[in-house]
Protein backbone atom coordinates (compact mmCIF):
# COMPACT_ATOMS: atom_id res chain seq x y z
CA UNK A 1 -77.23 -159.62 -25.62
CA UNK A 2 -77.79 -160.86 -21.91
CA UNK A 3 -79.55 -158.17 -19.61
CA UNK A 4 -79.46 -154.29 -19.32
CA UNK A 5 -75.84 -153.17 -20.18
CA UNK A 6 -76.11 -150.40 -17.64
CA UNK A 7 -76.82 -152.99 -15.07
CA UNK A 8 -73.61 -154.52 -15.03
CA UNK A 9 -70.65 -154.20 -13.00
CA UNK A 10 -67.87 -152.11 -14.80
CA UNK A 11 -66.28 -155.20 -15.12
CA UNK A 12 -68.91 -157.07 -16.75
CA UNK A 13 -69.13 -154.77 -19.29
CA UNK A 14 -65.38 -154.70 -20.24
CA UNK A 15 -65.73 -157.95 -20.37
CA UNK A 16 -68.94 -158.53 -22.84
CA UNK A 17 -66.91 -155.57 -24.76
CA UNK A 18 -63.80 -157.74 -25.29
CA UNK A 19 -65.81 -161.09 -25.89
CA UNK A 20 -67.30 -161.87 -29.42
CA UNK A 21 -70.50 -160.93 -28.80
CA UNK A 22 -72.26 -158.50 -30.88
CA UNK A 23 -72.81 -155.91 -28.62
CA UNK A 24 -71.73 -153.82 -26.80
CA UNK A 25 -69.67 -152.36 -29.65
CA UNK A 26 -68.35 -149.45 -30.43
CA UNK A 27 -71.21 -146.98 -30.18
CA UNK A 28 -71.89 -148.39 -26.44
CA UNK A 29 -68.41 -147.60 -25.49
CA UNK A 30 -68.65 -143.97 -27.11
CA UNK A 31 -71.64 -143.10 -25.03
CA UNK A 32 -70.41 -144.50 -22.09
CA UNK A 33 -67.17 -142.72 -22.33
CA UNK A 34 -69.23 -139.71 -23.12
CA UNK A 35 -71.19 -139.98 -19.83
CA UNK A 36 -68.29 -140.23 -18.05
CA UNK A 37 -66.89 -137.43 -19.71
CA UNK A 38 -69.94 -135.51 -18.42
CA UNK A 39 -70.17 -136.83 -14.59
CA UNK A 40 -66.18 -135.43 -14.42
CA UNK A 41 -67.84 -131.93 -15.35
CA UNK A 42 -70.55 -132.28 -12.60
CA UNK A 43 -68.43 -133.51 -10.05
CA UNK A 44 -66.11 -130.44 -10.63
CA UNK A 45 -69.00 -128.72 -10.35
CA UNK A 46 -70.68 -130.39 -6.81
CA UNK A 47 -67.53 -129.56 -5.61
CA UNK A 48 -67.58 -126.01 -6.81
CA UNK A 49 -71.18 -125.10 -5.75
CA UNK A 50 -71.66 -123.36 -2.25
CA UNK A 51 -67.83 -122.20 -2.01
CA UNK A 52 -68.02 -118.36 -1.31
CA UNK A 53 -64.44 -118.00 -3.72
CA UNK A 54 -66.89 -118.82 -6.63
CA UNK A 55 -70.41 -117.02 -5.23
CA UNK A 56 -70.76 -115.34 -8.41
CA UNK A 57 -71.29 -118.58 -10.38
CA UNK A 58 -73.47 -119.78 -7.80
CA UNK A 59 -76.32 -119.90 -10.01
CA UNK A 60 -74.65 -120.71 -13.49
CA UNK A 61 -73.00 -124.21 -11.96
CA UNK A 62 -76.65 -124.85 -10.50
CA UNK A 63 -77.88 -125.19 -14.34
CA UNK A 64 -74.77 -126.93 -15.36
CA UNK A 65 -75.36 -129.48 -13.16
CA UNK A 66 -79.48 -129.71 -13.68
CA UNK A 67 -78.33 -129.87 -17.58
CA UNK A 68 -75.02 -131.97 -16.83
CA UNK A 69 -77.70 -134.77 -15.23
CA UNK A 70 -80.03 -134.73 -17.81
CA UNK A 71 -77.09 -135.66 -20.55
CA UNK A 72 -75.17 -137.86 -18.32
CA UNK A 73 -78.61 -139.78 -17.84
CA UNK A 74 -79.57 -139.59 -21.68
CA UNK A 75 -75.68 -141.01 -22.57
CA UNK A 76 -76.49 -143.47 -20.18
CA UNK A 77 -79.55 -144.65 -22.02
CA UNK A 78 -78.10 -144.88 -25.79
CA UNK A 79 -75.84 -147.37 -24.09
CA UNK A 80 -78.52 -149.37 -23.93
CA UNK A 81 -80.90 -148.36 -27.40
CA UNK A 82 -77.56 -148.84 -29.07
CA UNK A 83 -77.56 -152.46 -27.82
CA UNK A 84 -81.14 -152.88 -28.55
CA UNK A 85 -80.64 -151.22 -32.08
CA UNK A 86 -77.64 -152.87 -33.59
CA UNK A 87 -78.58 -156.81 -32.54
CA UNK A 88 -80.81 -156.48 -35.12
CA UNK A 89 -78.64 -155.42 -37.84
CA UNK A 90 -76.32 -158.01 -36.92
CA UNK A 91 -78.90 -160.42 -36.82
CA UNK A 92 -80.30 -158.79 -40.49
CA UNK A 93 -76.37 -159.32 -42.03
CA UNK A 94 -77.52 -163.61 -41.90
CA UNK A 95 -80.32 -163.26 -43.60
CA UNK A 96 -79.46 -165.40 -47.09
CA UNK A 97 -78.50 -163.27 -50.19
CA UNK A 98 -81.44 -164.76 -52.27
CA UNK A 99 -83.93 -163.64 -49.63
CA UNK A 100 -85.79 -160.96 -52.28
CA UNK A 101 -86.42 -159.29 -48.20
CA UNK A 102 -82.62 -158.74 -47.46
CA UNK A 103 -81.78 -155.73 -49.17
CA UNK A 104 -85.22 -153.74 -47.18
CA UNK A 105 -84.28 -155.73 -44.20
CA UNK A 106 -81.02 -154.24 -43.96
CA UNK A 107 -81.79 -151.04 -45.57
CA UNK A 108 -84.19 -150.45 -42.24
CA UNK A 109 -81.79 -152.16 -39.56
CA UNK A 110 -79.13 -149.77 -40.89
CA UNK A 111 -81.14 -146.65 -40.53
CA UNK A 112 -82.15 -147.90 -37.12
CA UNK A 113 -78.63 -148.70 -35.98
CA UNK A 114 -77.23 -145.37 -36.69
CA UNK A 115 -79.71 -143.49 -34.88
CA UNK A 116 -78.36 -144.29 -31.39
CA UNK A 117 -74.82 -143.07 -32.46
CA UNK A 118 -76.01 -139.05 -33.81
CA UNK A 119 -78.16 -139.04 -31.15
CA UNK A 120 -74.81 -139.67 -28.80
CA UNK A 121 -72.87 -136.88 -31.17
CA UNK A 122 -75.24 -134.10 -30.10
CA UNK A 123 -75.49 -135.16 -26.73
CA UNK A 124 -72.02 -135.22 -26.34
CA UNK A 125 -72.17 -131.69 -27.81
CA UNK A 126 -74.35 -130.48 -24.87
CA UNK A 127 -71.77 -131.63 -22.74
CA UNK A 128 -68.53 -130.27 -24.72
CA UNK A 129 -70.36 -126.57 -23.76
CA UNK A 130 -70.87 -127.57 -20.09
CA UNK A 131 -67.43 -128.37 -19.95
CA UNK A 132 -66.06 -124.90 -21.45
CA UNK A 133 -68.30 -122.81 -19.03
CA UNK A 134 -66.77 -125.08 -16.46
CA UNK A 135 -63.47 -124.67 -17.42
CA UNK A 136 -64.03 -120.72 -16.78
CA UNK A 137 -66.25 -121.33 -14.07
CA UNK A 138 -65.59 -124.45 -11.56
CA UNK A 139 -63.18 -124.98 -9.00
CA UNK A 140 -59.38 -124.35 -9.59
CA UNK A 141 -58.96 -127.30 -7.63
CA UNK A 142 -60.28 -129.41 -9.82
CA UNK A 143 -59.46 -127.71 -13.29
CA UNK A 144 -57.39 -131.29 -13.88
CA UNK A 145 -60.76 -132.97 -14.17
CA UNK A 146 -62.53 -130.48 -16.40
CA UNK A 147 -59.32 -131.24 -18.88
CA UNK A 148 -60.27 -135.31 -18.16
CA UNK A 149 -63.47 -134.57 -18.72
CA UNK A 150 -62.89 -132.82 -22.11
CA UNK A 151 -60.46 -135.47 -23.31
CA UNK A 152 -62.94 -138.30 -22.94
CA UNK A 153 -65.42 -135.90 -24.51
CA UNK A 154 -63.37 -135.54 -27.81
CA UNK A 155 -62.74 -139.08 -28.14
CA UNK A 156 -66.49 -139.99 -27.40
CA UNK A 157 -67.09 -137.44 -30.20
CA UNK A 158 -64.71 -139.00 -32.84
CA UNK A 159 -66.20 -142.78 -31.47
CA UNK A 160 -69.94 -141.67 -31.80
CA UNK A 161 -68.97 -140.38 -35.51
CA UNK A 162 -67.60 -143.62 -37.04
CA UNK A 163 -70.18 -145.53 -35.72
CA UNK A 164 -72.72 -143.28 -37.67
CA UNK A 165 -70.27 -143.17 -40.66
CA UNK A 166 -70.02 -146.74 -40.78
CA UNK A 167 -73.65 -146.88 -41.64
CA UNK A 168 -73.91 -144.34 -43.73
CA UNK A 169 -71.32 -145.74 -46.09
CA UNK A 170 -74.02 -148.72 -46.78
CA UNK A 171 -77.26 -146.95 -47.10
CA UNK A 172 -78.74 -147.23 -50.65
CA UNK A 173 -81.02 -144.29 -49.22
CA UNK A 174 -78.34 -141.48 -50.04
CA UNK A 175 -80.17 -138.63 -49.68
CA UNK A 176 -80.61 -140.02 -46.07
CA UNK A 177 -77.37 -140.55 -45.34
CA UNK A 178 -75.79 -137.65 -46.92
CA UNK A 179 -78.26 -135.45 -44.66
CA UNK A 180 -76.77 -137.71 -41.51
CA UNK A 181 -73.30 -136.93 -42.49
CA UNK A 182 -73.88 -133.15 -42.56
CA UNK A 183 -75.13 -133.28 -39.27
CA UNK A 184 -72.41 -135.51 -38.17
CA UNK A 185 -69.67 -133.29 -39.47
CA UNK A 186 -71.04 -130.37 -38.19
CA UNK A 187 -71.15 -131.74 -34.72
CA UNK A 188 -67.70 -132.84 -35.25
CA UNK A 189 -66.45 -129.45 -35.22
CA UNK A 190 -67.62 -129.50 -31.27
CA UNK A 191 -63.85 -131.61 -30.90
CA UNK A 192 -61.16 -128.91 -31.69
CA UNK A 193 -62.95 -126.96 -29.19
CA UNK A 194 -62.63 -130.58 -26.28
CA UNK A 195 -59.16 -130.55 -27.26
CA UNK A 196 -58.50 -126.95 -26.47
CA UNK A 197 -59.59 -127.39 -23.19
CA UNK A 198 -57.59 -130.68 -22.34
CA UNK A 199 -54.46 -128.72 -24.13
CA UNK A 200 -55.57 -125.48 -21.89
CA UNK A 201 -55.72 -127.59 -18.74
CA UNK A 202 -52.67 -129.22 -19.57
CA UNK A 203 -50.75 -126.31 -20.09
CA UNK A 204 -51.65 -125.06 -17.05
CA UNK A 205 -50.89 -128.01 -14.98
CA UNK A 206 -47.34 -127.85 -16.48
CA UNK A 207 -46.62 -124.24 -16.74
């Protein structure tokens, strides 16, 4: 792990994704995509605020964006405590099977590296209700990015989820991680309701 992921170049970070590296992984790209998914619902609605057509929102898309920063930012972050989170665990997987340490080791590392991920999955959430209200609520003119937006928020969703599942499946805690996974599935209920707005959007757009 060389330097702040977020610091990179978009480039550089495609390109430490596709190298064998241990991170970024998965769970960086979900929260990235995530955040992205989220800065196409607050440019829809920069572009939306001050326009007398949509006056009567004026105040709504003010919030939306206030709470549309503070998850973009936060998404932003877990790219990075992901990173931090999982080196570890991949570090943890070398330890030698005779260590009498290993098993608490990983047990720990485990618990630590899934963290990042559920965090992402509510997060994510936040901004899978941002987008609907902007879907009724933004700019006609830019209805085609709410429905980008809410695509890249369902797969974020499914992303963030099997990179908590992952570590779930190997927890010898599993009261733990059977308390994760109810959480998890219940916040994967939050992508039917993406997809209807990308199919909405879509439908639209074709007539």
């Amino acid at each position: 792990m060389t330097g702040k992921m977020m610091g990179k170049s978009c480039t550089e970070f495609a390109d430490e994704l596709a190298a064998k590296v241990s991170v970024p992984g998965g769970g960086g790209a979900a929260a990235y995509v995530g955040a992205l998914a989220v800065a196409l619902c607050s440019m829809v609605g920069n572009f939306t605020t001050g326009k007398k057509k949509y006056a009567e929102y004026e105040d709504d898309v003010q919030r939306m964006l206030a709470e549309g920063e503070q998850v973009r930012t936060r998404l932003l972050e877990l790219v990075e405590e992901d990173a931090a989170a999982f080196f570890p665990l991949s570090q943890a997987y070398g330890i030698p099977k005779e260590d009498p340490t290993r098993a608490e080791v990983l047990e720990k590392c485990t618990k630590d590296a899934l963290a990042g991920p559920l965090e992402m999955m509510r997060q994510i959430a936040r901004g899978i209700e941002l987008l609907e209200e902007m879907n009724i609520k933004g700019s006609r003119m830019l209805i085609s990015d709410v429905g980008c937006g809410a695509a890249c928020a369902a797969a974020a969703m499914r992303a963030a989820a099997m990179n908590v599942f992952i570590n779930t499946k190997s927890l010898q805690d599993r009261a733990f991680a059977q308390a994760v996974e109810g959480e998890a599935d219940e916040l994967l209920a939050y992508v039917p309701r993406a997809e209807a707005i990308a199919d909405e959007v879509m439908a639209g757009i074709r007539g």
